[in-house]
Protein backbone atom coordinates (compact mmCIF):
# COMPACT_ATOMS: atom_id res chain seq x y z
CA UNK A 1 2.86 47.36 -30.68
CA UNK A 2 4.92 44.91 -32.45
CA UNK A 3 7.95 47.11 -32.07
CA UNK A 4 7.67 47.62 -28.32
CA UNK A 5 7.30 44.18 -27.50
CA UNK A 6 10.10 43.41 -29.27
CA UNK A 7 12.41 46.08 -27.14
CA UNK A 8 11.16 44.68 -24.03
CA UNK A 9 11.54 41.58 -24.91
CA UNK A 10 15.40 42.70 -25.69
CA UNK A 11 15.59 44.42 -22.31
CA UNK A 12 14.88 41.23 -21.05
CA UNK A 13 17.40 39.13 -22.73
CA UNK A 14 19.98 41.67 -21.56
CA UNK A 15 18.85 41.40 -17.60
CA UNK A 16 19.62 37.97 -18.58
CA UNK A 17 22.81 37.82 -19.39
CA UNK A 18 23.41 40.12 -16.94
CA UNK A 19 22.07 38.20 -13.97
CA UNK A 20 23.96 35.03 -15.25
CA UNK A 21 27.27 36.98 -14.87
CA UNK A 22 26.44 38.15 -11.69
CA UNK A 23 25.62 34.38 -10.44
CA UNK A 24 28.67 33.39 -12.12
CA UNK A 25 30.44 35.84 -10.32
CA UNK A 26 29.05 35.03 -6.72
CA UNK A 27 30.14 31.50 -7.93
CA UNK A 28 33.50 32.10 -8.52
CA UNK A 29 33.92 34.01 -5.13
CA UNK A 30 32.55 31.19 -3.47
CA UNK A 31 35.36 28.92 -5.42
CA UNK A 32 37.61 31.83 -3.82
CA UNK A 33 36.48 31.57 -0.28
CA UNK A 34 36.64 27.59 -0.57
CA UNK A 35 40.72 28.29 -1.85
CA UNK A 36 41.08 30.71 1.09
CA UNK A 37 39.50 28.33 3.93
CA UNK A 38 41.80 25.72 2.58
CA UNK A 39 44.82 27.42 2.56
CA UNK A 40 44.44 28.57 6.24
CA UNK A 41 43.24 25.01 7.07
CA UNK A 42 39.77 26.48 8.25
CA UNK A 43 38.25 24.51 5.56
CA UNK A 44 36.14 22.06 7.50
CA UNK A 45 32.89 23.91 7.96
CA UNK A 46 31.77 25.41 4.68
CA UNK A 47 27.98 25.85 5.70
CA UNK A 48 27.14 28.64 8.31
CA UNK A 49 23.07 29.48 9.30
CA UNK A 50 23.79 32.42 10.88
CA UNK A 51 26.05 33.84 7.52
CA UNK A 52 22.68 32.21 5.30
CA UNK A 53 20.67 33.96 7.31
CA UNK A 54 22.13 37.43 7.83
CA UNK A 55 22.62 37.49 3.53
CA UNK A 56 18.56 36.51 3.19
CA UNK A 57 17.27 38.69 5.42
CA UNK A 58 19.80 41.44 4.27
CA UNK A 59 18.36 40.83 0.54
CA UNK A 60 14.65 41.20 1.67
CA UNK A 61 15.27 44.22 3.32
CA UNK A 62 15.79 45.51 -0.24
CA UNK A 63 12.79 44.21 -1.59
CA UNK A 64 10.72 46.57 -3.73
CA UNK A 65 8.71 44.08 -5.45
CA UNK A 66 7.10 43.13 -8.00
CA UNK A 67 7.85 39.49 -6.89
CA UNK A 68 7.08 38.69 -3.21
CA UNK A 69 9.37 38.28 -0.21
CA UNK A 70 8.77 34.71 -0.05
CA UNK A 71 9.22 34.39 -3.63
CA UNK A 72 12.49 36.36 -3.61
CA UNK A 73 13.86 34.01 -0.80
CA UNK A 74 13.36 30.72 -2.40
CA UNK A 75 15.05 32.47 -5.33
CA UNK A 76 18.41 33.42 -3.38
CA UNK A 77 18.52 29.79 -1.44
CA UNK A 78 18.61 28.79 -4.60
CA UNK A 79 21.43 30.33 -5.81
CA UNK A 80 23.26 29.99 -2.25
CA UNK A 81 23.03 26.50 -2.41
CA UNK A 82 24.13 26.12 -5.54
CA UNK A 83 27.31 28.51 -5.15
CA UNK A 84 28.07 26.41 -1.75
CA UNK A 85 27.66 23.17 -3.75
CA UNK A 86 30.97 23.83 -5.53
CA UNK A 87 32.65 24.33 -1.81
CA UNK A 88 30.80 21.44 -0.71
CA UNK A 89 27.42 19.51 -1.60
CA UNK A 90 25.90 19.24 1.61
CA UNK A 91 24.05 15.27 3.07
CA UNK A 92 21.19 16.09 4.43
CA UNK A 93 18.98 13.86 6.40
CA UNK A 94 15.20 13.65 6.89
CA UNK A 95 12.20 11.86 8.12
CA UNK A 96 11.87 9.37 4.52
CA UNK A 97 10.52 8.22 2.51
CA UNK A 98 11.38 10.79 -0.59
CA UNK A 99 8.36 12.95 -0.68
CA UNK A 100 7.34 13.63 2.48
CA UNK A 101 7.00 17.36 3.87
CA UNK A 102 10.22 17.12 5.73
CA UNK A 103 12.17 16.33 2.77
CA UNK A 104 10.08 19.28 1.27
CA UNK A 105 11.49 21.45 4.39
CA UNK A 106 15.22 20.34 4.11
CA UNK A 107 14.78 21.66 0.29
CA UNK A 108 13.09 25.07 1.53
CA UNK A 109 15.99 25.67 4.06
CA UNK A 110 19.53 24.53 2.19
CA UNK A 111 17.92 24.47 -1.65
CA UNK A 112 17.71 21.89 -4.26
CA UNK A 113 21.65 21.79 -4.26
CA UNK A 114 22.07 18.71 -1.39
CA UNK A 115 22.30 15.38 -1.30
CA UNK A 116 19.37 13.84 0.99
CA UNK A 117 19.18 11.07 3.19
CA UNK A 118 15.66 9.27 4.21
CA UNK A 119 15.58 8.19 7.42
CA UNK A 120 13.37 5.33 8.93
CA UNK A 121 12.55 7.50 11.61
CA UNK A 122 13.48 10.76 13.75
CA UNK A 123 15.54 8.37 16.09
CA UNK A 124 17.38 7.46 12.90
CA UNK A 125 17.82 11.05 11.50
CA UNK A 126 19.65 12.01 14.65
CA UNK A 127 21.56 8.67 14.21
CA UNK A 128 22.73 9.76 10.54
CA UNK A 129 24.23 13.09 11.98
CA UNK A 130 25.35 11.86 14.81
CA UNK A 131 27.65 9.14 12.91
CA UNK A 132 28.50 11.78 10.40
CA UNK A 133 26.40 9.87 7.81
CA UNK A 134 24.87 13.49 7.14
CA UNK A 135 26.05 17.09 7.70
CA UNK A 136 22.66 18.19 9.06
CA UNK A 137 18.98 16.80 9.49
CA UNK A 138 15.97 18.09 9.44
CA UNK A 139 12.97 17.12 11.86
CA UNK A 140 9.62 17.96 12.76
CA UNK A 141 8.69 19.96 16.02
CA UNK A 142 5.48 21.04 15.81
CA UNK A 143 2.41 21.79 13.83
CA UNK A 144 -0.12 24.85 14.42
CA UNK A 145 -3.14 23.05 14.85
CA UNK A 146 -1.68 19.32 16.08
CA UNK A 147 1.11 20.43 18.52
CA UNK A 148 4.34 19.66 19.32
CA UNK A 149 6.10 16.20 18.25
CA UNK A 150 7.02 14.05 20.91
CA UNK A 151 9.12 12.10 19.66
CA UNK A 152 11.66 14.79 18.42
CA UNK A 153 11.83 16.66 21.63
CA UNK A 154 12.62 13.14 23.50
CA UNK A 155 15.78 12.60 21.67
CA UNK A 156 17.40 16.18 22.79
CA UNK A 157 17.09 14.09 26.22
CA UNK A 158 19.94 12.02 25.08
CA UNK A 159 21.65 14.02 22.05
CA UNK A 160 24.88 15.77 21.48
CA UNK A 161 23.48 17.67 18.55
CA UNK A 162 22.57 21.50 18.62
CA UNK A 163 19.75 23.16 17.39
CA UNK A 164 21.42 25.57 14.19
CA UNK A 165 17.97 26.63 12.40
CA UNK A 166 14.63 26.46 11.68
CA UNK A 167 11.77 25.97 8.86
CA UNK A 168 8.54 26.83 9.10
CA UNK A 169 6.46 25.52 6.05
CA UNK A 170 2.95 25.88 5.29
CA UNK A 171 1.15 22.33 4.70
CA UNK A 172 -0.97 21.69 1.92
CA UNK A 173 -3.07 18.19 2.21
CA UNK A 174 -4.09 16.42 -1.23
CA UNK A 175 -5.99 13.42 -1.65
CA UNK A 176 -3.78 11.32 -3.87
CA UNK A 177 -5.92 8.61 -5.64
CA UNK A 178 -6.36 6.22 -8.62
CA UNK A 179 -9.62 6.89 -8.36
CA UNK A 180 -11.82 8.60 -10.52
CA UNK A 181 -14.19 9.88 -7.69
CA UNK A 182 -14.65 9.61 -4.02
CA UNK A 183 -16.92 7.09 -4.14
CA UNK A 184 -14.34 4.73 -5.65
CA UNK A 185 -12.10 5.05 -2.53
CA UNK A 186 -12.18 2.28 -0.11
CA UNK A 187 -9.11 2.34 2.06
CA UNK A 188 -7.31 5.81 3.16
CA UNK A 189 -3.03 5.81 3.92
CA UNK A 190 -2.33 8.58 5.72
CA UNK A 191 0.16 9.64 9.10
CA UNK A 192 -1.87 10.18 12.10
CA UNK A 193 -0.76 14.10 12.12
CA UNK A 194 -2.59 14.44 8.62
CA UNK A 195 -5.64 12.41 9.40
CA UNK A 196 -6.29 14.92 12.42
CA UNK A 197 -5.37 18.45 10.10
CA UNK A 198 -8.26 16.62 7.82
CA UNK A 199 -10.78 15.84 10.40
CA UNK A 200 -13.29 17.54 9.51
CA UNK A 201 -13.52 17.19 5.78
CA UNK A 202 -12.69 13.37 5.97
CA UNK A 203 -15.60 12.87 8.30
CA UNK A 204 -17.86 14.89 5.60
CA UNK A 205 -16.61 13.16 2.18
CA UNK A 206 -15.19 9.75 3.48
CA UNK A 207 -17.03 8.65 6.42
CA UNK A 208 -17.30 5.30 6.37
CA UNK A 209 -13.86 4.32 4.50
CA UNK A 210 -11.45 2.47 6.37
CA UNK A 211 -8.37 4.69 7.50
CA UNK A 212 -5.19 3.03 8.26
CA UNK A 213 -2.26 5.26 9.75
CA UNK A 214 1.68 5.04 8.60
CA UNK A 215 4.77 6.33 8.97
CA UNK A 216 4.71 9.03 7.04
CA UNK A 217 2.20 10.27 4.21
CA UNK A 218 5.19 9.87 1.40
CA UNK A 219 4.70 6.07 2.62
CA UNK A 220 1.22 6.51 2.95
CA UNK A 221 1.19 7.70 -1.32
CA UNK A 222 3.45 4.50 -2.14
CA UNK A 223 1.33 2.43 -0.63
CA UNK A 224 -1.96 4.12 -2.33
CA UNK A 225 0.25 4.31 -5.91
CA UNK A 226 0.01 0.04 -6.26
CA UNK A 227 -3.67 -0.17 -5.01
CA UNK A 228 -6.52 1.16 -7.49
CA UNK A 229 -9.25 1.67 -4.48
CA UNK A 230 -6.85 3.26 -2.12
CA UNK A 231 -6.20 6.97 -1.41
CA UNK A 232 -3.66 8.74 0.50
CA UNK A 233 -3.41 12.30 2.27
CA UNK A 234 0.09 13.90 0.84
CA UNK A 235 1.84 16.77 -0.71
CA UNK A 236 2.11 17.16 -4.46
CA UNK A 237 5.58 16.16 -4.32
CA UNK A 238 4.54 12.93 -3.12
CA UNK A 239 2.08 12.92 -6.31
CA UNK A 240 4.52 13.36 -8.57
CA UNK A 241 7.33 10.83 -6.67
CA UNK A 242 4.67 7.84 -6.65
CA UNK A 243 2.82 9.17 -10.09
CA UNK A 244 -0.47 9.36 -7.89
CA UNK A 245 -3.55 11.86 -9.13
CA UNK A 246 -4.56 14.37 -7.01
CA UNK A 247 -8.11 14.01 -6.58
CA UNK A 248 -8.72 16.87 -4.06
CA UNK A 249 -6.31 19.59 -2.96
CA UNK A 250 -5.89 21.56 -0.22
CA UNK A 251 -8.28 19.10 2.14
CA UNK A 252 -6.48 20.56 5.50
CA UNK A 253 -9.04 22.09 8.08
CA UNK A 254 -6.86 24.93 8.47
CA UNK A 255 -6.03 27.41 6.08
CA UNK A 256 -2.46 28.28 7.85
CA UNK A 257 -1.55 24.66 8.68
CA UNK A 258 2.14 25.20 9.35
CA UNK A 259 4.78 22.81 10.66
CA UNK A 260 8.06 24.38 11.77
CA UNK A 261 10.93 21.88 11.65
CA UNK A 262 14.21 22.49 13.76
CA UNK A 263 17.88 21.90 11.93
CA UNK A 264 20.33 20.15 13.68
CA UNK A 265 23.87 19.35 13.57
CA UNK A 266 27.20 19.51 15.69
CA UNK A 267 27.97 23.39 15.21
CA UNK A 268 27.50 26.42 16.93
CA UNK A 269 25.80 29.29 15.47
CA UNK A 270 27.03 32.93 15.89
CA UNK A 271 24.18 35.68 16.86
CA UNK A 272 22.20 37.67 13.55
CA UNK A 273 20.46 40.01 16.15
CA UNK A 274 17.08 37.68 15.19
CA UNK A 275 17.36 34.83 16.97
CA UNK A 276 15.86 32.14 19.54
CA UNK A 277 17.46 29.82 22.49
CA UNK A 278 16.23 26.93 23.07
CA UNK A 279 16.52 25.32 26.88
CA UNK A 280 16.24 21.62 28.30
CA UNK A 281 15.46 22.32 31.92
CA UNK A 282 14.80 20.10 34.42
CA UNK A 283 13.64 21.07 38.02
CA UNK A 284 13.70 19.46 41.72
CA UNK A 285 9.92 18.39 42.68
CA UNK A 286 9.53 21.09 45.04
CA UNK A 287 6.69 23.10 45.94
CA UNK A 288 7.12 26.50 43.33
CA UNK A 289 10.04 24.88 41.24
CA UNK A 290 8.37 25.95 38.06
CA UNK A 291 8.02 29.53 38.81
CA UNK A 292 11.53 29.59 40.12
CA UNK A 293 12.56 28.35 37.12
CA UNK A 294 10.73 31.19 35.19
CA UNK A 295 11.45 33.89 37.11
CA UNK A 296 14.59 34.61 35.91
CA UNK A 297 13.31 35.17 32.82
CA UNK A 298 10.80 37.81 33.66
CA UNK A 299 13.66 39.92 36.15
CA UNK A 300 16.25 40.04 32.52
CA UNK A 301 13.05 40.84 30.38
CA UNK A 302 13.73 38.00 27.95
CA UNK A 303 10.45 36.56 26.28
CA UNK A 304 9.38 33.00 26.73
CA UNK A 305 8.03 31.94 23.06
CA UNK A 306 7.37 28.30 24.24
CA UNK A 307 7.03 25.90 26.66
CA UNK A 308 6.30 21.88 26.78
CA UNK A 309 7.01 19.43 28.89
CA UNK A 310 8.02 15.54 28.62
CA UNK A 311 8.41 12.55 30.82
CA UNK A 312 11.93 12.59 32.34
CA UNK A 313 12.13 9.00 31.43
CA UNK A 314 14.27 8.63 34.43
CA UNK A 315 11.71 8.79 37.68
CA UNK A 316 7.77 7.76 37.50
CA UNK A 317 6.16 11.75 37.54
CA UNK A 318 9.21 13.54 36.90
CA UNK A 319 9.67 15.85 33.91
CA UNK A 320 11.60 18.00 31.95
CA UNK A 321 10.75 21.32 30.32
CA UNK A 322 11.92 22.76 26.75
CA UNK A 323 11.62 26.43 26.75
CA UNK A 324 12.00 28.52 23.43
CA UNK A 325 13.63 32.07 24.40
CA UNK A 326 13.65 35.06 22.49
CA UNK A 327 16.88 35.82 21.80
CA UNK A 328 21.05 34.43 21.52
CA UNK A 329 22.78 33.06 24.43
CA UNK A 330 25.56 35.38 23.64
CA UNK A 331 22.71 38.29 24.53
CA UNK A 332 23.35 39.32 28.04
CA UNK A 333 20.29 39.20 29.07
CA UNK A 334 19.87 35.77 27.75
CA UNK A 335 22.85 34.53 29.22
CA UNK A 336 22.09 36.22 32.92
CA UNK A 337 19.16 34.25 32.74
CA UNK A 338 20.69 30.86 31.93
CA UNK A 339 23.41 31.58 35.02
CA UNK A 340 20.29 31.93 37.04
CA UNK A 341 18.79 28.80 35.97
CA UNK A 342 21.40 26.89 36.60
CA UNK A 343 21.18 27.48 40.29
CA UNK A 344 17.77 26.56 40.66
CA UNK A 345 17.46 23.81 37.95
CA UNK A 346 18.39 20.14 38.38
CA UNK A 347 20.10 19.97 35.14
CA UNK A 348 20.20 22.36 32.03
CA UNK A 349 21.03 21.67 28.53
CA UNK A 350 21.47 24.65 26.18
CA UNK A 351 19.99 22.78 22.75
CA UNK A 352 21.16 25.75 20.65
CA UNK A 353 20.69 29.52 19.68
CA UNK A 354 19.99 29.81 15.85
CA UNK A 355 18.44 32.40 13.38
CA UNK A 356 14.65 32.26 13.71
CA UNK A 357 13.03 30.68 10.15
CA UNK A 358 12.98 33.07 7.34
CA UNK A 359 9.84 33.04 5.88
């Protein structure tokens, strides 16, 4: 017994060393691409989604297990951001404090190899990219069970930026406390999006305490960390940021809780053959403008994932539409039905075509 743990246990010291001269090597081909870009004075954009994208999905195809797709994903961002932090460490900005699920997002998508930047508020994480404070940001969209954000869809109203990714992550709602049981809570910090994914189970273990709704649930965890009768509803990142106890995990109503969070910056993205296309359409206030607006669509057989519409902001009762399409705009079909739109639509915004979120 002795003796065969002991060869497998040399087996795996020599995987080892193997796999940390194969990072090194990526590494030092990534120095060499970062040599060549400069050299041909291409050396501006170091970061591509489409290139990130194309390399994951080309790595889970070869999957065989043991370990898990998901598991073998976080694994290779990992190692791709760190090989593209010695071309470039990326600023990223997100919806802050530090510890909220967005920040948790921006990690899932570009790795632990970035520099972040919190953000007041989605207005502001725009702002940061915008100003080239940040190379990208990362904001919120929508949630499963909640719906879409508001707030982030009204700012592609007046934005430059593209849309060059997504993330979707699942959500996992603690109950961060001093505490020693629930009937030592008084007060509960959470965002209004959390307090609704916990409905239920707040209105069966904390009925009658006081709920008071912030910016975010990192904010709502610093604010719980410096009261000993408070509680908050945030991740375990949060937990460990504002050294807060987790009481109770996993208090979400939903099992799947997701939140998929959209990437933005000033770039285009090249097709990866799996893609989406996201629209800003507006329409005349006509009698049928709506279908005319999606029958192009059906005629090119492109798929609609997603529709939602918002205030115009412009006219009392006028609106705009964001539809999700299945697809690049560099797909004919796609792009047929955009020419299309145009001639029916009263103004159309192509927000971006980007590689759909890898696990």
């Amino acid at each position: 017994m002795n003796e065969e743990l002991e060869s497998l246990r040399q087996q795996i010291d020599d995987v080892d060393r193997a796999l940390l001269d194969l990072i090194n090597d990526r590494a030092n081909l990534a120095l060499r691409i970062a040599q060549v870009k400069a050299r041909s004075g291409k050396g501006g954009t170091f970061y591509r989604p489409d290139r990130e994208a194309n390399v994951l999905n080309r790595v889970l195809k070869h999957n065989q297990g043991p370990l898990s797709d998901e598991e073998v994903a976080r694994l290779v961002r990992e190692v791709m951001s760190a090989c593209l932090a010695l071309e470039q460490v990326l600023n990223i900005a997100f919806l802050g404090p530090s510890g909220t699920f967005t920040e948790e997002a921006a990690h899932k998508h570009f790795g632990r190899s970035i520099c972040t930047v919190a953000a007041d508020s989605i207005d502001d994480v725009f702002r940061e990219v915008e100003s080239d404070n940040a190379d990208y940001g990362v904001v919120p969209i929508e949630n499963s069970t909640q719906g879409i954000v508001n707030s982030t869809l009204d700012m592609f109203m007046e934005s430059t930026l593209k849309i060059v990714g997504e993330v979707e992550l699942r959500i996992h709602q603690h109950l961060l406390t001093h505490a020693t049981d629930l009937s030592g809570i008084e007060v509960l910090y959470s965002h209004l999006q959390s307090i609704a994914q916990c409905k239920r189970w707040l209105g069966d273990n904390l009925p009658g305490v006081e709920r008071i709704p912030v910016t975010s649930n990192a904010d709502a965890a610093r604010r719980a960390s410096g009261e000993p009768r408070a509680a908050a509803i945030a991740s375990e990142d949060a937990a460990v940021k504002y050294q807060l106890p987790v009481l109770k995990k996993n208090i979400q109503d939903s099992p799947g809780n997701t939140t998929r969070f959209l990437v933005i910056g000033k770039q285009e993205t090249a097709p990866t053959g799996s893609d989406k296309t996201t629209l800003l359409v507006s329409t005349h206030n006509k009698s049928g403008a709506l279908y005319s607006l999606l029958q192009p669509l059906a005629q090119n057989n492109v798929s609609m994932t997603r529709i939602e519409s918002r205030p115009s902001h412009c006219i009392n009762w006028d609106y705009v539409f964001f539809l999700d399409l299945d697809g690049h705009v560099e797909n004919p079909t796609v792009r047929a039905s955009i020419e299309e739109l145009r001639a029916e639509a009263g103004l159309l915004k192509v927000l971006g075509s980007y590689p759909k979120a890898v696990l």
